[in-house]
C-alpha atoms as a PDB file:
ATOM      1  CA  UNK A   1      -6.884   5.476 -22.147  1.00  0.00           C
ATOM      2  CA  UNK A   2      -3.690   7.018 -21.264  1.00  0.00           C
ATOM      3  CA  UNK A   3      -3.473   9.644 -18.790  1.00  0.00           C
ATOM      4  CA  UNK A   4      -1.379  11.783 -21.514  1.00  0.00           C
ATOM      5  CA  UNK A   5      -0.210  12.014 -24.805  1.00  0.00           C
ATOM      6  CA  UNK A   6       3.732  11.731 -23.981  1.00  0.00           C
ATOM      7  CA  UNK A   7       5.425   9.163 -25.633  1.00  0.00           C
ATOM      8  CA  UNK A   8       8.575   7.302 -23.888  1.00  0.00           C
ATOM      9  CA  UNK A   9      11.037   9.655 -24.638  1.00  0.00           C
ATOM     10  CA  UNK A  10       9.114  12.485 -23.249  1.00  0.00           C
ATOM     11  CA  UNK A  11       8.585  10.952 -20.321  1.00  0.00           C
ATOM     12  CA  UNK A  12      12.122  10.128 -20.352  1.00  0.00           C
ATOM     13  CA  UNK A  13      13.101  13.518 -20.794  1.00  0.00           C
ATOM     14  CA  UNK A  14      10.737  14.828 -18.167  1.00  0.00           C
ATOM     15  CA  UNK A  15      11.798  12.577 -15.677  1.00  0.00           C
ATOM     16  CA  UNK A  16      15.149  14.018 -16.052  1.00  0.00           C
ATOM     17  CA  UNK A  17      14.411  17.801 -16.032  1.00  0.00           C
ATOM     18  CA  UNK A  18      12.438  16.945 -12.586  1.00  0.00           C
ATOM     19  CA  UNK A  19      15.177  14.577 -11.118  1.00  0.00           C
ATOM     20  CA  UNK A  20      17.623  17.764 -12.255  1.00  0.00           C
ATOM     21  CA  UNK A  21      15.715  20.520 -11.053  1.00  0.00           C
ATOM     22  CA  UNK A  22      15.098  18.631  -7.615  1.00  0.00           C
ATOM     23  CA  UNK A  23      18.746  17.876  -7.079  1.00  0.00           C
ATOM     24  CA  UNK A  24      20.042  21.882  -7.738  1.00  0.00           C
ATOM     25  CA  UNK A  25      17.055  22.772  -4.658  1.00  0.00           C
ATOM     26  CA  UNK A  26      18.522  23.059  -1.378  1.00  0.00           C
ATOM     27  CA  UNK A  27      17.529  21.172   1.677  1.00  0.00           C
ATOM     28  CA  UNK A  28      15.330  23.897   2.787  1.00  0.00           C
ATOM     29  CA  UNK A  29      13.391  23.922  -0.395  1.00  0.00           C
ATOM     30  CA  UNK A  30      12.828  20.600  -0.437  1.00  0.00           C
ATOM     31  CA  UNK A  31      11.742  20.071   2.966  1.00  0.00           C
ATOM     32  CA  UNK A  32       9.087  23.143   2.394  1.00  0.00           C
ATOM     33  CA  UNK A  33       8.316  21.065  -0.930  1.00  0.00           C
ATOM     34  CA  UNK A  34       7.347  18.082   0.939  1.00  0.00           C
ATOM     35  CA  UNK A  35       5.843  19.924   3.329  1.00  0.00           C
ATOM     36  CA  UNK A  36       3.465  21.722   0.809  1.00  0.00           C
ATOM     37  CA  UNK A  37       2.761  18.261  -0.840  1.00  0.00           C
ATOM     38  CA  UNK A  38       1.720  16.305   2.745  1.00  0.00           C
ATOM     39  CA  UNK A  39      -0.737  19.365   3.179  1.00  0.00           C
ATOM     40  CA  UNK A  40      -2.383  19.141  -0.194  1.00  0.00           C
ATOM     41  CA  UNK A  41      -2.974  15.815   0.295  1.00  0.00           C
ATOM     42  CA  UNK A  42      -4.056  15.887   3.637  1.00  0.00           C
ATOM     43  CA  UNK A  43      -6.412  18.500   2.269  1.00  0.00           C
ATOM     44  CA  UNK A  44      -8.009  16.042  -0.601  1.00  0.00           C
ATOM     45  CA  UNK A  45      -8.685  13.209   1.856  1.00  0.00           C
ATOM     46  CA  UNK A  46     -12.340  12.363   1.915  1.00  0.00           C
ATOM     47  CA  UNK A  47     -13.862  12.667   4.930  1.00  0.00           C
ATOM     48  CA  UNK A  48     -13.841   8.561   5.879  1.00  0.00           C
ATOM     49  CA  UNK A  49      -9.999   8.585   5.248  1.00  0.00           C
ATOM     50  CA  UNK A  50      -9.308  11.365   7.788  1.00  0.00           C
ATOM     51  CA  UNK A  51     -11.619   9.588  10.368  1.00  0.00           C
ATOM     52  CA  UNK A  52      -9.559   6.566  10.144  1.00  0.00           C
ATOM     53  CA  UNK A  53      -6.548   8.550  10.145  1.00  0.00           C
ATOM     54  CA  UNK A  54      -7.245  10.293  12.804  1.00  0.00           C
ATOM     55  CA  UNK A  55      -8.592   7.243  14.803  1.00  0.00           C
ATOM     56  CA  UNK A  56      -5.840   4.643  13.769  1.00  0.00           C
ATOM     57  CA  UNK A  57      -6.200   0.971  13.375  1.00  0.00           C
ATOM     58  CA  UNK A  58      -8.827  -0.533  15.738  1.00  0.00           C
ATOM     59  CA  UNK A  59      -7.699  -3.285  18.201  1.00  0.00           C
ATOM     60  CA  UNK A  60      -9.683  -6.066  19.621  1.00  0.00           C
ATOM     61  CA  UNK A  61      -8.684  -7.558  22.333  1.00  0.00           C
ATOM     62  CA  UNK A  62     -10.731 -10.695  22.715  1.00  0.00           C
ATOM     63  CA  UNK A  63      -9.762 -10.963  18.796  1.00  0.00           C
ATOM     64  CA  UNK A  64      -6.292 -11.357  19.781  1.00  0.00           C
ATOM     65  CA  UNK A  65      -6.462 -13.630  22.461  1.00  0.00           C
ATOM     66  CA  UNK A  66      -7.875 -15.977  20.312  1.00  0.00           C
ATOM     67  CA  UNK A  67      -6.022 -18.880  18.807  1.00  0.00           C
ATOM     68  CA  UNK A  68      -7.156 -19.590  14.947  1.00  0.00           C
ATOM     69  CA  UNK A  69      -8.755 -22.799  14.727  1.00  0.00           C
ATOM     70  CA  UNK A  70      -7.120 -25.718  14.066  1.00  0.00           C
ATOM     71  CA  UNK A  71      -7.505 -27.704  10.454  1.00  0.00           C
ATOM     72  CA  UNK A  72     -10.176 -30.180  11.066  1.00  0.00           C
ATOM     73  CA  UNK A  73      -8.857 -34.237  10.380  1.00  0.00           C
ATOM     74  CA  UNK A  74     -10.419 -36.148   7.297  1.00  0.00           C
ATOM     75  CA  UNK A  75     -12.898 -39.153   8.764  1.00  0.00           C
ATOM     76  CA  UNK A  76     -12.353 -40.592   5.796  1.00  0.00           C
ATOM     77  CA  UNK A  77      -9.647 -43.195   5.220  1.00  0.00           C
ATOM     78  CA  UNK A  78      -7.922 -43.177   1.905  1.00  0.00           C
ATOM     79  CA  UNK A  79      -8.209 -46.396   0.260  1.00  0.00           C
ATOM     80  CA  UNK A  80      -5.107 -48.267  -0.576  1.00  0.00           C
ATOM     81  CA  UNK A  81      -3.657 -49.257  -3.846  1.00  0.00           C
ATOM     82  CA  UNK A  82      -2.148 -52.688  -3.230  1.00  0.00           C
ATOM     83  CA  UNK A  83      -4.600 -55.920  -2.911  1.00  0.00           C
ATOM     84  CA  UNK A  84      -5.629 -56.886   0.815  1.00  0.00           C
ATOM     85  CA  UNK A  85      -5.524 -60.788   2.233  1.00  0.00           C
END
């Protein structure tokens, strides 16, 4: 289902009034613009997102120090094609 009943060249045409309208703003305006946006959405983060935005990535140590383990050898011999004597 489509999130709205524009058709290409509506979108089109959108897309240009925006691009236009953002271009004619001044610096100011459109650093209090993205200011506004990064506060609404900091205001619509659940509550698990801000935890682990406010936390950061956690690091493990002993993780890190750890070397990946190494591919483990076939025991089995593949067979050849050519006749043996």
């Amino acid at each position: 289902m489509p999130l709205s009943k524009m058709d290409t060249d509506q979108a089109k045409a959108a897309r240009a009034a925006a691009k236009a309208k953002w271009d004619k703003m001044t610096p100011e305006e459109k650093a209090a613009y993205k200011k506004a946006a990064s506060q609404k959405k900091r205001e619509e983060l659940t509550a698990m997102e801000a935890v682990a935005a406010d936390q950061g990535p956690v690091f493990d140590a002993k993780k890190a120090k750890r070397k990946p383990p190494r591919p483990r050898r076939s025991r089995c011999r593949p067979r050849s094609s050519g006749n043996r004597t």
